[in-house]
Protein backbone atom coordinates (compact mmCIF):
# COMPACT_ATOMS: atom_id res chain seq x y z
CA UNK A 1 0.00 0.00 0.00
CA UNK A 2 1.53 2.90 -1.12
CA UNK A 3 2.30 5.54 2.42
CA UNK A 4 0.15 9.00 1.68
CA UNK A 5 0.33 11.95 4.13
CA UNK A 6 -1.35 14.70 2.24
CA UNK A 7 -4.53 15.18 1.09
CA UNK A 8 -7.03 18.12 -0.32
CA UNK A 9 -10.66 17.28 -0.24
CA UNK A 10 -13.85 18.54 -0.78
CA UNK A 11 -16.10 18.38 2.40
CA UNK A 12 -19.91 19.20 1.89
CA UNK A 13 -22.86 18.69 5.00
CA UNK A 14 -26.27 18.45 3.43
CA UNK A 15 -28.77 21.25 3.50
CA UNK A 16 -31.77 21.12 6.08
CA UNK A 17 -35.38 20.14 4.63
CA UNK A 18 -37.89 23.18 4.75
CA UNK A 19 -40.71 23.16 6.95
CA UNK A 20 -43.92 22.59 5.60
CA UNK A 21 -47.05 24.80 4.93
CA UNK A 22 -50.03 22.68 5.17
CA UNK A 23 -53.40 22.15 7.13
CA UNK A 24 -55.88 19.98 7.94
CA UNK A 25 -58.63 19.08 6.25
CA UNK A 26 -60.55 16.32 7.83
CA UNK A 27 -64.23 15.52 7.89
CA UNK A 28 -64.75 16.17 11.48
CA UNK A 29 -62.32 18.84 11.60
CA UNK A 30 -62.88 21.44 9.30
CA UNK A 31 -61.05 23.72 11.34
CA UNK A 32 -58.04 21.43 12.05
CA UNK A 33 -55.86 24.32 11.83
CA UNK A 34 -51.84 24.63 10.74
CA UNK A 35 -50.23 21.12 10.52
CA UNK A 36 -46.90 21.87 8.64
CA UNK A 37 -44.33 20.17 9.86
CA UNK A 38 -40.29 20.97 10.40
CA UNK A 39 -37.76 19.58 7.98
CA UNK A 40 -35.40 17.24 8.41
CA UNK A 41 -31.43 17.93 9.68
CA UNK A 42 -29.04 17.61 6.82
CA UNK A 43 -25.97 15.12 7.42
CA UNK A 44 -23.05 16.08 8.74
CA UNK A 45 -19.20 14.77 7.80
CA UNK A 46 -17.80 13.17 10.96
CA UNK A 47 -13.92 12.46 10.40
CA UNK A 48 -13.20 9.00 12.78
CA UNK A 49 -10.24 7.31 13.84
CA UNK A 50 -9.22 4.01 12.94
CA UNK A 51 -6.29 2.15 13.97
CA UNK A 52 -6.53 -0.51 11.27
CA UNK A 53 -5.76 2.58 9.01
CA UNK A 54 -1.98 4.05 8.12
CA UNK A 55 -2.12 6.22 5.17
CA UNK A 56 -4.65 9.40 3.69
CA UNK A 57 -4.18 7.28 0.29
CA UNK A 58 -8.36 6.83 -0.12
CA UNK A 59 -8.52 10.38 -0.07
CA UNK A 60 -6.82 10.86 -3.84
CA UNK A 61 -8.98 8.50 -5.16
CA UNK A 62 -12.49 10.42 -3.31
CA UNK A 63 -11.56 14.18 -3.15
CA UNK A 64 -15.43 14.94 -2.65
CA UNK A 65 -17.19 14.17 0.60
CA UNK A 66 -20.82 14.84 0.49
CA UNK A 67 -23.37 14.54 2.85
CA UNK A 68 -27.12 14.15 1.76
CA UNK A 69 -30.04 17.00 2.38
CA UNK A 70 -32.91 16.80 5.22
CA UNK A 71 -35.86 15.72 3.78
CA UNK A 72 -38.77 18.80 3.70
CA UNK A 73 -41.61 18.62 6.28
CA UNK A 74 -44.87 17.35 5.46
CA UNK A 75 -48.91 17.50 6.32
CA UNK A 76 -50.39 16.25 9.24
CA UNK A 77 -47.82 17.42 11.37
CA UNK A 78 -45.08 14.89 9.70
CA UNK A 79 -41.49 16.22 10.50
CA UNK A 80 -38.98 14.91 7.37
CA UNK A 81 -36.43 12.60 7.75
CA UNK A 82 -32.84 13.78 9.09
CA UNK A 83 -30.08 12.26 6.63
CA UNK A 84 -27.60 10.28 7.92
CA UNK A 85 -24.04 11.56 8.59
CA UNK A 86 -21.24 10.75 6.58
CA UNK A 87 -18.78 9.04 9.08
CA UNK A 88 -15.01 8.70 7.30
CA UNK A 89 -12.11 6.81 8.86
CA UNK A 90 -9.17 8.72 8.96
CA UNK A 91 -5.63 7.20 10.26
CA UNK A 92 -4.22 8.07 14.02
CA UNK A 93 -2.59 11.31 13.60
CA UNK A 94 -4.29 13.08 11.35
CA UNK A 95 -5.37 16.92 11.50
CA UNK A 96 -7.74 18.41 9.74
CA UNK A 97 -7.40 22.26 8.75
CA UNK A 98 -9.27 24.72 7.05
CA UNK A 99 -7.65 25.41 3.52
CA UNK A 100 -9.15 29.00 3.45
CA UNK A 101 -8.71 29.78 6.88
CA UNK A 102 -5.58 27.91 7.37
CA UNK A 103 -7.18 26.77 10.56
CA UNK A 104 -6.81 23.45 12.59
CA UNK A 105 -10.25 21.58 12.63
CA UNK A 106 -9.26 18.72 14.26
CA UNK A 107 -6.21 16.97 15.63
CA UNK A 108 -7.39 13.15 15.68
CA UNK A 109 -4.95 10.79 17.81
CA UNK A 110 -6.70 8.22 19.58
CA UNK A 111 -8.36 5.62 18.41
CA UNK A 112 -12.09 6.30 18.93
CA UNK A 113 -11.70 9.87 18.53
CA UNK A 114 -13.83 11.77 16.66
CA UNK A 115 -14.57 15.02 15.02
CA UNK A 116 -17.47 17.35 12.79
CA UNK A 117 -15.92 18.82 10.40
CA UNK A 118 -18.63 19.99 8.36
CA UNK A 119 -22.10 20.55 10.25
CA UNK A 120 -25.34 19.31 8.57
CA UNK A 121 -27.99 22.18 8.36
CA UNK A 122 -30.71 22.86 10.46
CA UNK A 123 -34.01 21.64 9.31
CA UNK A 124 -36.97 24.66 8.88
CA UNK A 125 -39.90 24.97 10.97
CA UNK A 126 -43.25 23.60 9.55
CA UNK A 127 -46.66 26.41 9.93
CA UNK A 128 -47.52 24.66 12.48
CA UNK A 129 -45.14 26.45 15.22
CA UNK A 130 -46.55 29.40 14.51
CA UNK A 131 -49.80 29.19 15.28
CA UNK A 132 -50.97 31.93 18.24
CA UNK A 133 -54.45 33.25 19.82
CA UNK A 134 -54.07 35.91 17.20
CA UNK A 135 -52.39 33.64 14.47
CA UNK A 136 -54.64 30.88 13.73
CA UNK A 137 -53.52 30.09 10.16
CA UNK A 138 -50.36 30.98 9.70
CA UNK A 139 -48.85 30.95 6.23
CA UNK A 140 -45.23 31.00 7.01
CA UNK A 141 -42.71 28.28 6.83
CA UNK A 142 -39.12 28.73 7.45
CA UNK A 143 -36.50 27.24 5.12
CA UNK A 144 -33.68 24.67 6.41
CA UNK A 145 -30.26 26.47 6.89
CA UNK A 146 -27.60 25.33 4.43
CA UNK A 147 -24.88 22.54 5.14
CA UNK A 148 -21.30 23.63 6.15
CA UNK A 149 -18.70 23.37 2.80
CA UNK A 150 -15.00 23.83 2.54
CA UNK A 151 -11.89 22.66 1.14
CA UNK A 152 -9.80 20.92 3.71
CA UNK A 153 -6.10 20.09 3.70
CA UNK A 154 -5.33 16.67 5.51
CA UNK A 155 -1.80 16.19 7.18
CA UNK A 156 -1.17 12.57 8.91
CA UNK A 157 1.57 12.26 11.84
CA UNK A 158 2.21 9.34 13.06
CA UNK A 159 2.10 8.24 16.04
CA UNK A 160 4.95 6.78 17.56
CA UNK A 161 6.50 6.72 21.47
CA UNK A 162 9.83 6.72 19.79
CA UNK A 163 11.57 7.95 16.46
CA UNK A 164 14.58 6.83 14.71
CA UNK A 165 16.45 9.68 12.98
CA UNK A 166 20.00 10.05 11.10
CA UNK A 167 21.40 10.55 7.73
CA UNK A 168 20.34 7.92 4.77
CA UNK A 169 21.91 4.56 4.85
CA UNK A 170 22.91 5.04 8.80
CA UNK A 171 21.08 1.53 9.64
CA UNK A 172 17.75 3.14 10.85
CA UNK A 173 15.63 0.59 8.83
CA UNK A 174 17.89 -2.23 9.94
CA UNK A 175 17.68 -1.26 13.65
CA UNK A 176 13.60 -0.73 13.76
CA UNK A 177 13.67 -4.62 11.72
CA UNK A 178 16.44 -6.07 14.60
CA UNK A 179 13.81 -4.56 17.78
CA UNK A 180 10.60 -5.11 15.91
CA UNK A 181 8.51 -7.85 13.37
CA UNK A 182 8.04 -4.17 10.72
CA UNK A 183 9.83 -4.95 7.54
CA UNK A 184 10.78 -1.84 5.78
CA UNK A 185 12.68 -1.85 2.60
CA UNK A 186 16.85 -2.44 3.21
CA UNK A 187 19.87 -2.06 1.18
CA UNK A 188 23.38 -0.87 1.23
CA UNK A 189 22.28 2.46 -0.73
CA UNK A 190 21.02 5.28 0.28
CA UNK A 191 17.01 6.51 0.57
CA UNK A 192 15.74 3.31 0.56
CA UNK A 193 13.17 4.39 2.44
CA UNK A 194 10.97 6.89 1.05
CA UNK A 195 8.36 7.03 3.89
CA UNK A 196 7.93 6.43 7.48
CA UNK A 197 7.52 2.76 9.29
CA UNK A 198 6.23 1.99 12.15
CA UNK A 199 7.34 -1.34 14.40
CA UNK A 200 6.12 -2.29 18.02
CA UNK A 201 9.22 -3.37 20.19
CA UNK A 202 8.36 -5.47 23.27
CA UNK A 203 9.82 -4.96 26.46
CA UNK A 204 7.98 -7.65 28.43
CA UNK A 205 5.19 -9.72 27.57
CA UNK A 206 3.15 -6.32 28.99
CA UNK A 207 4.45 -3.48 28.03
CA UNK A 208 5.77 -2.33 24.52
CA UNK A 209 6.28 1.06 22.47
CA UNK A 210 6.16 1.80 18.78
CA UNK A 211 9.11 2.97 17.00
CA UNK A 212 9.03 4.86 13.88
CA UNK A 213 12.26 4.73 11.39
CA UNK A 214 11.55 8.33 9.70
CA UNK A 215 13.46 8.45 6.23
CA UNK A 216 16.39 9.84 6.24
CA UNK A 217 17.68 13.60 6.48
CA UNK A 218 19.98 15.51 4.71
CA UNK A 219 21.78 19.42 5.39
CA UNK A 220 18.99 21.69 4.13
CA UNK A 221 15.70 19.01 4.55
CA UNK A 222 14.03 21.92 6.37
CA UNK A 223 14.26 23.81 3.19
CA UNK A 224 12.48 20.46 1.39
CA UNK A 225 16.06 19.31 0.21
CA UNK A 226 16.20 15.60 -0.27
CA UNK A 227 12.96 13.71 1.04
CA UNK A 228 13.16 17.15 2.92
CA UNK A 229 10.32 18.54 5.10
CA UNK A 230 7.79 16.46 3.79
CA UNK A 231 8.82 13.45 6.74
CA UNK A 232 10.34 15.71 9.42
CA UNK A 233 6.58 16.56 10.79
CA UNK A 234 6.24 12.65 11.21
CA UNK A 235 8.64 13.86 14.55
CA UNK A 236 6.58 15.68 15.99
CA UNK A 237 4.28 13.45 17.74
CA UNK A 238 7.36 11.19 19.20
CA UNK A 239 8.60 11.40 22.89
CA UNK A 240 11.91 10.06 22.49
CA UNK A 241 14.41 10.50 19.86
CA UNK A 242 17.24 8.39 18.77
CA UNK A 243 19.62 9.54 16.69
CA UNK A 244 21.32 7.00 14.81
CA UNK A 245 24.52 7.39 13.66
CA UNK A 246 27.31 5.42 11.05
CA UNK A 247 30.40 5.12 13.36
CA UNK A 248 32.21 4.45 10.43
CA UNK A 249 30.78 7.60 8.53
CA UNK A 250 31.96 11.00 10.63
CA UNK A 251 29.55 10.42 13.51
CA UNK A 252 30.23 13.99 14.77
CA UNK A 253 29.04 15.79 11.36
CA UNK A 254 26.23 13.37 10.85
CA UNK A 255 24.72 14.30 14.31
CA UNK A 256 25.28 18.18 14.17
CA UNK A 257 24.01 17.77 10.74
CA UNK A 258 20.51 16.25 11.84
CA UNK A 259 20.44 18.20 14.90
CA UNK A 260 20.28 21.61 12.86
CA UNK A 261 17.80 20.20 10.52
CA UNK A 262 15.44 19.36 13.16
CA UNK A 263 15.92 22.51 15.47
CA UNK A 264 15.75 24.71 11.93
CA UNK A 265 12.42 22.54 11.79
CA UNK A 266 10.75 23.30 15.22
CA UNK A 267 13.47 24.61 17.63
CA UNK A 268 10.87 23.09 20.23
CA UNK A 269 11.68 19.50 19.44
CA UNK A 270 15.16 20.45 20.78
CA UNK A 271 14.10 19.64 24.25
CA UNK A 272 12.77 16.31 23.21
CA UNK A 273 14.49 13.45 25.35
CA UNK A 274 17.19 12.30 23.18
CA UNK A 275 19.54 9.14 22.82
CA UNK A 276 22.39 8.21 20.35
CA UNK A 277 22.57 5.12 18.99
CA UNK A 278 26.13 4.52 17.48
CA UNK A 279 25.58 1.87 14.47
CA UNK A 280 27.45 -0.77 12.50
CA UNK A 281 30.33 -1.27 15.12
CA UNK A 282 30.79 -4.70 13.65
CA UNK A 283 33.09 -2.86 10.98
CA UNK A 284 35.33 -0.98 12.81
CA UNK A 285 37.30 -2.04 16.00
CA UNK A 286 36.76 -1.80 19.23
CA UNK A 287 39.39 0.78 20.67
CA UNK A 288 37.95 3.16 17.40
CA UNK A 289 34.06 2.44 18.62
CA UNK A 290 35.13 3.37 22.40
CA UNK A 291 37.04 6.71 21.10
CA UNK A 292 33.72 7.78 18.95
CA UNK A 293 31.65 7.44 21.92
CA UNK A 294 33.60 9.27 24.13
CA UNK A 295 33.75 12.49 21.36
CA UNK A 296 29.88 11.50 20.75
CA UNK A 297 29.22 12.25 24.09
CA UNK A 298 31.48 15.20 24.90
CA UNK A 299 29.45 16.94 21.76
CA UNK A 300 25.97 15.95 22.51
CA UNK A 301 26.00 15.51 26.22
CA UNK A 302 23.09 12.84 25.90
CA UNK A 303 23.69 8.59 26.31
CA UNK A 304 25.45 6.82 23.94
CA UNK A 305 24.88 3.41 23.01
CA UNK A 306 27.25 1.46 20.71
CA UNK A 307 25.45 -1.00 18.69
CA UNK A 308 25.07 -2.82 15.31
CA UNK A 309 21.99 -3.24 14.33
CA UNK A 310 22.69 -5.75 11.53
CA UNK A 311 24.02 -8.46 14.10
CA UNK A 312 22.19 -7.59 16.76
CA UNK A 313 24.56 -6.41 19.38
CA UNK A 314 24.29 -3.89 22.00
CA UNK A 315 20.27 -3.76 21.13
CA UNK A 316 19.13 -4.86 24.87
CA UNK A 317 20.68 -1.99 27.12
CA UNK A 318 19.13 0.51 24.17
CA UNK A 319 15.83 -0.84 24.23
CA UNK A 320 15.91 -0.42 28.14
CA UNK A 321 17.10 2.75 27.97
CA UNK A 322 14.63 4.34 25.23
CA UNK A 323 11.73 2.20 27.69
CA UNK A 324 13.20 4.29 30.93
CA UNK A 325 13.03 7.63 28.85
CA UNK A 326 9.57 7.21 27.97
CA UNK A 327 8.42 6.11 31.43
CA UNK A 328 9.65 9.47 32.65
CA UNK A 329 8.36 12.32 29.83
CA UNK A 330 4.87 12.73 29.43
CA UNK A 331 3.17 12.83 26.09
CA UNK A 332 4.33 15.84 23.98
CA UNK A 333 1.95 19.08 23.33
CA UNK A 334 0.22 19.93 20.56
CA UNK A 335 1.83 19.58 17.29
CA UNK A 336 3.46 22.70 15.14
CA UNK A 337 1.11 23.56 12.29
């Protein structure tokens, strides 16, 4: 399934019914009096979350969400039928904004949650309502109040505990396949992956995170160079980060070079709880992996853990680690629009 984070789409609410003029005219009541009754309420668009869902991709192929009208009121005091809403699934992480306005609509995380993000119209009120001592045939009937309509621009976040980030080809795929069962894409080039997975890793057989790999960055992805800004918003939502780094591949430059990219992004992701993960050790030996650490953590000041993710060693006391970070931050704010 191919991974889709943006969409543009067409949201329309239907229109109330009107409210009915009418009255009666029965044998035994030939002075019945008004009977119109109110119109239905139009259908509104309720986005929905669903965690069986990981991509906006059914948007491109339905750019038009359209709710159907309130049926008009009717004789013998007969309100008309209210249309149903429209209910769409929508991923975990996706906000909703006004394209006009530039406004957020709705921020939908959880699964369950739930949002109206175009209201159905009111339905009009039938003759009968306005019948009065002084009033006793009222010819008035009010219409039903249009449907909400907009454009609305779709952005999906995931939504992961923990995010993998580094340069291309610094093992981030290979690490998130060594802690979890996610397969993403691997090979010994770089940009092999050209959107965001997500893997749970288990800690015990009751508690677990998710870990997203986020592809990688390069100087100037702010500025949409490379994959460029496109994936850096999938950060956001994390509440650890782990910055993987090539030990073999100027360590030092890689990290200062990811750092800016993500402070240039949203310098309040800089106080994000942070870890380095110091990759593919297996190639280089072991008085060179000690020395990078040590200069790895005189520049970042954060924990270092030396690891290679291709044979599996080291992975434990990082896995423990990024499970004791998370245990002690609490679920980041809002998200940068």
């Amino acid at each position: 399934m191919r991974f889709i984070d943006e969409a543009r789409v067409f949201v329309h609410a239907g229109k109330g019914g009107n409210g009915a003029i009418a009255f009666l005219r029965e044998k035994f009541r030939p002075f019945g009096g008004p009977a119109g009754g109110n119109g239905g309420r139009g259908g509104s668009v309720i986005f929905k979350v669903d965690e069986g869902l990981s991509t906006l991709l059914d948007f491109k192929y339905q750019p038009r969400l359209v709710a159907k009208d309130g049926e008009d009121g009717r004789g013998k005091e007969q309100y008309g039928h209210g249309a149903d809403d429209v209910v769409v699934r929508v991923p975990p992480g996706t906000i909703v904004f006004d394209e006009e306005t530039g406004n957020t609509l709705a921020d939908l995380v959880m699964p369950g949650d739930s949002a109206v993000i175009a209201q159905g119209g009111e339905g009009g009120r039938g003759n009968m309502h306005f019948s009065s001592s002084t009033r006793r045939s009222p010819r008035i009937a009010t219409p039903g109040t249009p449907g909400e309509q907009r454009w609305i621009r779709m952005e999906l976040r995931l939504v992961a505990e923990a995010g993998l980030v580094g340069l291309p080809n610094a093992g981030k795929s290979t690490l998130l396949t060594a802690l979890s069962a996610a397969r993403p894409k691997i090979a010994p080039y770089p940009f092999t992956t050209l959107a965001p997975n997500i893997g749970r890793v288990s800690i015990s057989d009751e508690e677990s995170f998710t870990l997203a790999d986020i592809p990688g960055l390069i100087e100037g992805a702010h500025l949409g160079q490379g994959l460029g800004i496109r994936f850096l918003r999938h950060i956001t939502r994390t509440r650890v980060l782990i910055y993987v780094l090539d030990v073999a591949e100027k360590p030092e430059q890689a990290f200062v070079t990811v750092r800016g990219e993500i402070e240039a992004f949203d310098p309040a992701l800089m106080i994000r709880p942070a870890i380095v993960a110091l990759n593919k050790i297996d190639l280089i030996d072991t008085a060179e992996v000690a020395k990078a650490a040590r200069k790895i953590r005189k520049l970042t000041g954060l924990e270092v853990f030396a690891i290679s993710a291709d044979k599996s060693k080291g992975l434990a006391p990082l896995v423990e680690a990024i499970a004791r970070m998370l245990h002690q931050v609490d679920q980041p704010a809002a998200c940068r629009s």
